[in-house]
C-alpha atoms as a PDB file:
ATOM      1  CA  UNK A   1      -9.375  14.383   8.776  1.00  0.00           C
ATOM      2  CA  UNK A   2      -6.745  11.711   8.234  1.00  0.00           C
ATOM      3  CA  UNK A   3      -3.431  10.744   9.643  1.00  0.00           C
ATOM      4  CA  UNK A   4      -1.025   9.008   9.856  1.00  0.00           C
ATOM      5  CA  UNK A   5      -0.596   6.373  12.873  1.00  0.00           C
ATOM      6  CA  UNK A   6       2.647   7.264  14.632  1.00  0.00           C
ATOM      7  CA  UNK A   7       3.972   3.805  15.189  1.00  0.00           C
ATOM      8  CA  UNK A   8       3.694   3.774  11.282  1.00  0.00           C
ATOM      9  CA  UNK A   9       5.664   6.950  10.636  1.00  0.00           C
ATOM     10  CA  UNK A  10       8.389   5.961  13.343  1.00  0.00           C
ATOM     11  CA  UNK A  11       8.079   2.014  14.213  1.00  0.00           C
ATOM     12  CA  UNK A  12       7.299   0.848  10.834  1.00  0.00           C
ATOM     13  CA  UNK A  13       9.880   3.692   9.308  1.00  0.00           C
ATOM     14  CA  UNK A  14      12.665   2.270  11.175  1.00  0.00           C
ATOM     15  CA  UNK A  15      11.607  -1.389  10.562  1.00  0.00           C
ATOM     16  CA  UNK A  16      11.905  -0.842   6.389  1.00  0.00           C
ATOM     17  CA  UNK A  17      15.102   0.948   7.096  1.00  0.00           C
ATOM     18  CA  UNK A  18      16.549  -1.355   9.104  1.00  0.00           C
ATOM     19  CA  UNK A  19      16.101  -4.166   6.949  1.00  0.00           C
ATOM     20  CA  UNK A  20      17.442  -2.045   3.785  1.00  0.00           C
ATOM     21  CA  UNK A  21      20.525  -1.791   5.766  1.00  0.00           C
ATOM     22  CA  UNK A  22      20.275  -5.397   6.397  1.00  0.00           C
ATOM     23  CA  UNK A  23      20.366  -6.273   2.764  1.00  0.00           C
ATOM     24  CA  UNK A  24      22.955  -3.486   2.039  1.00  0.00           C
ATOM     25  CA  UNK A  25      25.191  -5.678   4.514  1.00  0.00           C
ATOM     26  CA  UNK A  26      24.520  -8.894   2.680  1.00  0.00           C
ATOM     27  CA  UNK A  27      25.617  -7.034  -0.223  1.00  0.00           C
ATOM     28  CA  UNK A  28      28.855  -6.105   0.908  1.00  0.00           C
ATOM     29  CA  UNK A  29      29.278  -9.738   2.589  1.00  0.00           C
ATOM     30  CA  UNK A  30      29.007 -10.802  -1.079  1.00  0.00           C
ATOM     31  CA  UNK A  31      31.519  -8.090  -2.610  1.00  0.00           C
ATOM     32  CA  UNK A  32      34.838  -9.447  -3.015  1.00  0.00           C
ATOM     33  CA  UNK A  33      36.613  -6.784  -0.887  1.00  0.00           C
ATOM     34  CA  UNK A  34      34.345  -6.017   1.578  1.00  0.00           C
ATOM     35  CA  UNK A  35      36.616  -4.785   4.137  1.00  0.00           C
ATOM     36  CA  UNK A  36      37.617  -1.925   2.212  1.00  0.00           C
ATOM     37  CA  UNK A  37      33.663  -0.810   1.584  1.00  0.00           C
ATOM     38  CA  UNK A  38      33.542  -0.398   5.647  1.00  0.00           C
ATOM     39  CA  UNK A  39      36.315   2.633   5.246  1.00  0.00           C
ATOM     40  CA  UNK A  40      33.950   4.400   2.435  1.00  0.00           C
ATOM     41  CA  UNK A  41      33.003   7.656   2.968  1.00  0.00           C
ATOM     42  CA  UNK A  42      31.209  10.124   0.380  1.00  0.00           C
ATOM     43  CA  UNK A  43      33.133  13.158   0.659  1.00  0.00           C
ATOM     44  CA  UNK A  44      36.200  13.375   2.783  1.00  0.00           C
ATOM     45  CA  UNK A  45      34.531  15.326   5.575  1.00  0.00           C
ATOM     46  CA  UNK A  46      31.283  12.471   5.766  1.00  0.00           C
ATOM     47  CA  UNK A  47      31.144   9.782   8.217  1.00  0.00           C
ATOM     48  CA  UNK A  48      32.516   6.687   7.156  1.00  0.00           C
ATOM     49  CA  UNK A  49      29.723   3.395   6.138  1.00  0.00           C
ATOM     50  CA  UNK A  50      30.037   1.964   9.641  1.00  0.00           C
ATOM     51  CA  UNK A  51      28.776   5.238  11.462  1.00  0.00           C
ATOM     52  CA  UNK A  52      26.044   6.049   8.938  1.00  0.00           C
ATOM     53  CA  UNK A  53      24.939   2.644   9.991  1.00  0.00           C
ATOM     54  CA  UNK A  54      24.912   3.296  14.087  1.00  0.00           C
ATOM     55  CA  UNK A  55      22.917   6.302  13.437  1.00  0.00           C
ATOM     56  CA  UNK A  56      20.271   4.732  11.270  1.00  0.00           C
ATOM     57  CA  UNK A  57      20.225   2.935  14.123  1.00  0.00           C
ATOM     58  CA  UNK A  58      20.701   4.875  16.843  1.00  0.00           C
ATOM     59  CA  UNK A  59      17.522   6.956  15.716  1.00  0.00           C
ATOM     60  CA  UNK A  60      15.714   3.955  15.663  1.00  0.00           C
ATOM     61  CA  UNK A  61      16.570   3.423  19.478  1.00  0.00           C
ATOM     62  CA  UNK A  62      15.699   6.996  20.131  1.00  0.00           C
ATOM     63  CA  UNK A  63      12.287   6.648  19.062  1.00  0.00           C
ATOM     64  CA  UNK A  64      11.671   3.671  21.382  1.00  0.00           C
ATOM     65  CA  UNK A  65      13.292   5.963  24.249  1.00  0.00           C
ATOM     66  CA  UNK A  66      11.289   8.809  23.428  1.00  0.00           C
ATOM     67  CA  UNK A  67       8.007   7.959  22.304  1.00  0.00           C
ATOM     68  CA  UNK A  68       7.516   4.759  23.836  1.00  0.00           C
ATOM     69  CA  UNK A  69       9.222   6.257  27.188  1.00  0.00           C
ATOM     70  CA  UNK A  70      11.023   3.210  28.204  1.00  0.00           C
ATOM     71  CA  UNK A  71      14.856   3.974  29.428  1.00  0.00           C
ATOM     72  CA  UNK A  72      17.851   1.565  27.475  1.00  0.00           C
ATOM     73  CA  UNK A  73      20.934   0.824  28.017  1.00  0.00           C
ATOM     74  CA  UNK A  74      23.605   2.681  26.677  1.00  0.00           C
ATOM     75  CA  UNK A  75      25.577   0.872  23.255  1.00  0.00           C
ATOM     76  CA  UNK A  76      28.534   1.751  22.851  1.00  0.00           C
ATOM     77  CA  UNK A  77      28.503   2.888  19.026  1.00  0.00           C
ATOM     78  CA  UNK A  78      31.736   1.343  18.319  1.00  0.00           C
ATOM     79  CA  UNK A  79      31.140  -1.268  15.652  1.00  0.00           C
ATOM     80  CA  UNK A  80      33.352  -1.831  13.117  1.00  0.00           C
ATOM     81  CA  UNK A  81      33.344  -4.798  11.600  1.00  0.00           C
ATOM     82  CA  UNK A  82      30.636  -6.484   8.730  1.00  0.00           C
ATOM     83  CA  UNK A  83      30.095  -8.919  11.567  1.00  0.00           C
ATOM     84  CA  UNK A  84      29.347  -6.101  14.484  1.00  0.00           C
ATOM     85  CA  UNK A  85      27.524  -3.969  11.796  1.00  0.00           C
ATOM     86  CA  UNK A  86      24.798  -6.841  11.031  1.00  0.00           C
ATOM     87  CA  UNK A  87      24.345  -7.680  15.357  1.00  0.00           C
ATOM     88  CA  UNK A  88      23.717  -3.721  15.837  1.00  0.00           C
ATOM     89  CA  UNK A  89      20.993  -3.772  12.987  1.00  0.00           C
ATOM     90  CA  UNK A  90      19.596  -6.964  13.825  1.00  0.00           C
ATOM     91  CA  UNK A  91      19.027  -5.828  17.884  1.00  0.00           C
ATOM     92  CA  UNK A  92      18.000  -2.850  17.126  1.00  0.00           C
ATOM     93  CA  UNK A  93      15.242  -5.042  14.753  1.00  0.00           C
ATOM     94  CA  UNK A  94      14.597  -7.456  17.811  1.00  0.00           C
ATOM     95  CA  UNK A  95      14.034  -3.633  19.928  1.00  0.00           C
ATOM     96  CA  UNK A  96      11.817  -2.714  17.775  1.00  0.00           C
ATOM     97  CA  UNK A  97       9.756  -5.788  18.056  1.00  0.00           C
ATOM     98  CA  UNK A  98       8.834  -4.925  21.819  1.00  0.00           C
ATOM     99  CA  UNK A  99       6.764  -2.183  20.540  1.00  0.00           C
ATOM    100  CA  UNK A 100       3.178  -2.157  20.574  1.00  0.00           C
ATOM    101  CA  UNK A 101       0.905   0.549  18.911  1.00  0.00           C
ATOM    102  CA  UNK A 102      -0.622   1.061  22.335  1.00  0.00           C
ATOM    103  CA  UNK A 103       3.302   2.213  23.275  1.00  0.00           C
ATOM    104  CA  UNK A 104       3.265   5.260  22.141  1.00  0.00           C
ATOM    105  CA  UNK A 105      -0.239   6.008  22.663  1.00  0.00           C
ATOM    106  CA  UNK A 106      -0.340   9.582  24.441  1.00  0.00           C
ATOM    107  CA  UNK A 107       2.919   9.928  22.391  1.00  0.00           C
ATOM    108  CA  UNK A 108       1.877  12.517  19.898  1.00  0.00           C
ATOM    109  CA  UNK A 109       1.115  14.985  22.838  1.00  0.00           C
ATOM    110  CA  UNK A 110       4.495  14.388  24.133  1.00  0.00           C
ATOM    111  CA  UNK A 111       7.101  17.560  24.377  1.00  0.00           C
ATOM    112  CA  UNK A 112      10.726  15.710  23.421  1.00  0.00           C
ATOM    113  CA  UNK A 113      13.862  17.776  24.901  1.00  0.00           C
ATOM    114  CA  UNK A 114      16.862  16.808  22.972  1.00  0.00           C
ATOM    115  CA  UNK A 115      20.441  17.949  22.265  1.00  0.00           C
ATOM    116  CA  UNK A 116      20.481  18.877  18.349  1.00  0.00           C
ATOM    117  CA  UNK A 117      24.388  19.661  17.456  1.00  0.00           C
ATOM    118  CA  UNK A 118      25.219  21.915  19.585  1.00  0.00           C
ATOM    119  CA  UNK A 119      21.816  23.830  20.631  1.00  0.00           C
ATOM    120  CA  UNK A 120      20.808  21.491  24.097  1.00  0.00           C
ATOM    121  CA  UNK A 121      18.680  21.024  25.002  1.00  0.00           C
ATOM    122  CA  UNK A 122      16.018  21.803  22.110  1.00  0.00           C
ATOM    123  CA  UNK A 123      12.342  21.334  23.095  1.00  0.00           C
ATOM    124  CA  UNK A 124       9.830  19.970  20.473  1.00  0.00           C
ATOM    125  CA  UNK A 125       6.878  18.800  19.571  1.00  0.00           C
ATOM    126  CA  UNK A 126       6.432  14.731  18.617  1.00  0.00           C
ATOM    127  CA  UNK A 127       4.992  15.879  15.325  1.00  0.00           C
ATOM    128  CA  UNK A 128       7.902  17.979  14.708  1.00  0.00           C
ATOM    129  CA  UNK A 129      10.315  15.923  15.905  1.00  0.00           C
ATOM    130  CA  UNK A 130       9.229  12.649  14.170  1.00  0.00           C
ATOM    131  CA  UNK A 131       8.520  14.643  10.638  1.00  0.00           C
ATOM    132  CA  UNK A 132      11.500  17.240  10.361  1.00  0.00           C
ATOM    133  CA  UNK A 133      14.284  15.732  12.669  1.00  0.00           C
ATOM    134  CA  UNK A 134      13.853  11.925  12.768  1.00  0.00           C
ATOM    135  CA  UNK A 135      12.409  11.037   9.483  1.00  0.00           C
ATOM    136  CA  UNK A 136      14.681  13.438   7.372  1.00  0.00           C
ATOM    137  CA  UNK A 137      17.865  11.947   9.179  1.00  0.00           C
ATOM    138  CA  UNK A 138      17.158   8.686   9.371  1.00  0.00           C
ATOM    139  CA  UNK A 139      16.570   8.269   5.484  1.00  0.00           C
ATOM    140  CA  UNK A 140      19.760  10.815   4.918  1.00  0.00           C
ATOM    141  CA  UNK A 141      22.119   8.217   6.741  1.00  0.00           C
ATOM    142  CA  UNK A 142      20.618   5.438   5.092  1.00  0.00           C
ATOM    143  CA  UNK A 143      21.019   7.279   1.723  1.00  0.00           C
ATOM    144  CA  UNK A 144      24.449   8.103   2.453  1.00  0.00           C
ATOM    145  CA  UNK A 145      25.438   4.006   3.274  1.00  0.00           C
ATOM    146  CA  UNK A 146      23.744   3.122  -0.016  1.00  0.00           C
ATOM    147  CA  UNK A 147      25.327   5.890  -1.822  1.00  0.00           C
ATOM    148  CA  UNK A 148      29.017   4.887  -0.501  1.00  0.00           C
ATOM    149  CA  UNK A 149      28.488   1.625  -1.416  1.00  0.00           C
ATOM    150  CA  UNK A 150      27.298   2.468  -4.860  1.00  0.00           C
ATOM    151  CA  UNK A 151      29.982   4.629  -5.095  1.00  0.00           C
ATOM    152  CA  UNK A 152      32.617   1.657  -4.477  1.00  0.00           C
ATOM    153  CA  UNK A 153      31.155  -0.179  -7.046  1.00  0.00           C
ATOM    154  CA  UNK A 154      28.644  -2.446  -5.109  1.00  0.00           C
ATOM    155  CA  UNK A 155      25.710  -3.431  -7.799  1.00  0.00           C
ATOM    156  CA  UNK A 156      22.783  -1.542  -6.157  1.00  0.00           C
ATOM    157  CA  UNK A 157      19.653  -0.051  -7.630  1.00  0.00           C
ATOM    158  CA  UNK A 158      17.302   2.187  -6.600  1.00  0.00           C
ATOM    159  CA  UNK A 159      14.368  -0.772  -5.919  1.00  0.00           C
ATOM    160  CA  UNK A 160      17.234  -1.698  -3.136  1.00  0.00           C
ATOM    161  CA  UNK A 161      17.065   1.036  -1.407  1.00  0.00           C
ATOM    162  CA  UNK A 162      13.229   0.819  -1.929  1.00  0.00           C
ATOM    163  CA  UNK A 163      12.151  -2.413  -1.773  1.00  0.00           C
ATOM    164  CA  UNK A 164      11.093  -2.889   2.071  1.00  0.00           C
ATOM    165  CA  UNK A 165       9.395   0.530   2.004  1.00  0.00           C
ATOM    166  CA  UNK A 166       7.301   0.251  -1.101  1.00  0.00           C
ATOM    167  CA  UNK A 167       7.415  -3.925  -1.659  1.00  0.00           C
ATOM    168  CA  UNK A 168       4.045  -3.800  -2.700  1.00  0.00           C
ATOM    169  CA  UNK A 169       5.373  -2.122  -5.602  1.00  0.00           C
ATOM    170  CA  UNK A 170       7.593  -4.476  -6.255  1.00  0.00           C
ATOM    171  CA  UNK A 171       6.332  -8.072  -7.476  1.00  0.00           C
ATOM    172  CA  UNK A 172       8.894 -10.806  -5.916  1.00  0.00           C
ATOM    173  CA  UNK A 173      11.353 -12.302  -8.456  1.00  0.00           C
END
């Protein structure tokens, strides 16, 4: 039988979505009004750009809490700025790089207890938490940042979004 190594699915997940949000930043550093693309939201009742970002984030965080069972420090979740935006995504990068594969060994037999909208505390498998709560979330909330910035114009394709995830696919310019 084969799987899939779980620092893969969650480690190297968050690493290629991290560094998609990286570039989206350096694309809206280059956009001549780039303070306005930090207000976008999709719909009026969506989260704005900055917020999809702390949770892309923020899940990427949880992981290493979770799975690798080590206890952080609480962040605040109140950046705003391009500036604050790009230091959240690149710590949460330099977290990530303290994980070994041996980390979460053990991991996959792990029960997670966590607070899921308002049902808390929800108990789960690792499996189920890392393929149908994690995964699904983190790529919706990076989705949704690309999308708003597509939506305000930003020249984005979908090898942007795609790039770090499948850059074998994609032969370097």
């Amino acid at each position: 039988m084969s799987t899939i190594p779980l620092y893969d699915a969650t480690i190297g997940l968050s690493n290629h979505s991290l560094l998609t949000l990286l570039d989206l930043l350096k694309k809206v550093q280059d956009h001549p009004d780039s303070e306005s693309l930090l207000t976008g939201r999709l719909a009026p009742d969506m989260l704005p750009f900055p917020t999809q970002i702390i949770i892309v984030s923020n899940f990427a965080k949880k992981i290493v809490e979770r799975l690798a069972g080590r206890t952080l420090d609480v962040w605040e979740d109140n950046e705003t700025t391009l500036e604050q935006l790009v230091a959240r995504v690149q710590k949460t990068l330099d977290l990530l790089k303290t994980v070994k594969r041996e980390d979460l060994d053990g991991a996959a037999d792990k029960t997670i207890s966590l607070k899921i909208g308002p049902f808390d505390p929800v108990s789960t498998t690792t499996t189920q938490y890392v393929l149908g709560y994690m995964v699904p979330n983190m790529m919706f909330h990076l989705s949704v940042a690309y999308g708003i910035l597509r939506m305000k114009g930003v020249e984005l394709g979908k090898a942007d979004l795609l790039k770090h995830f499948a850059g074998d696919f994609f032969p370097a310019k």
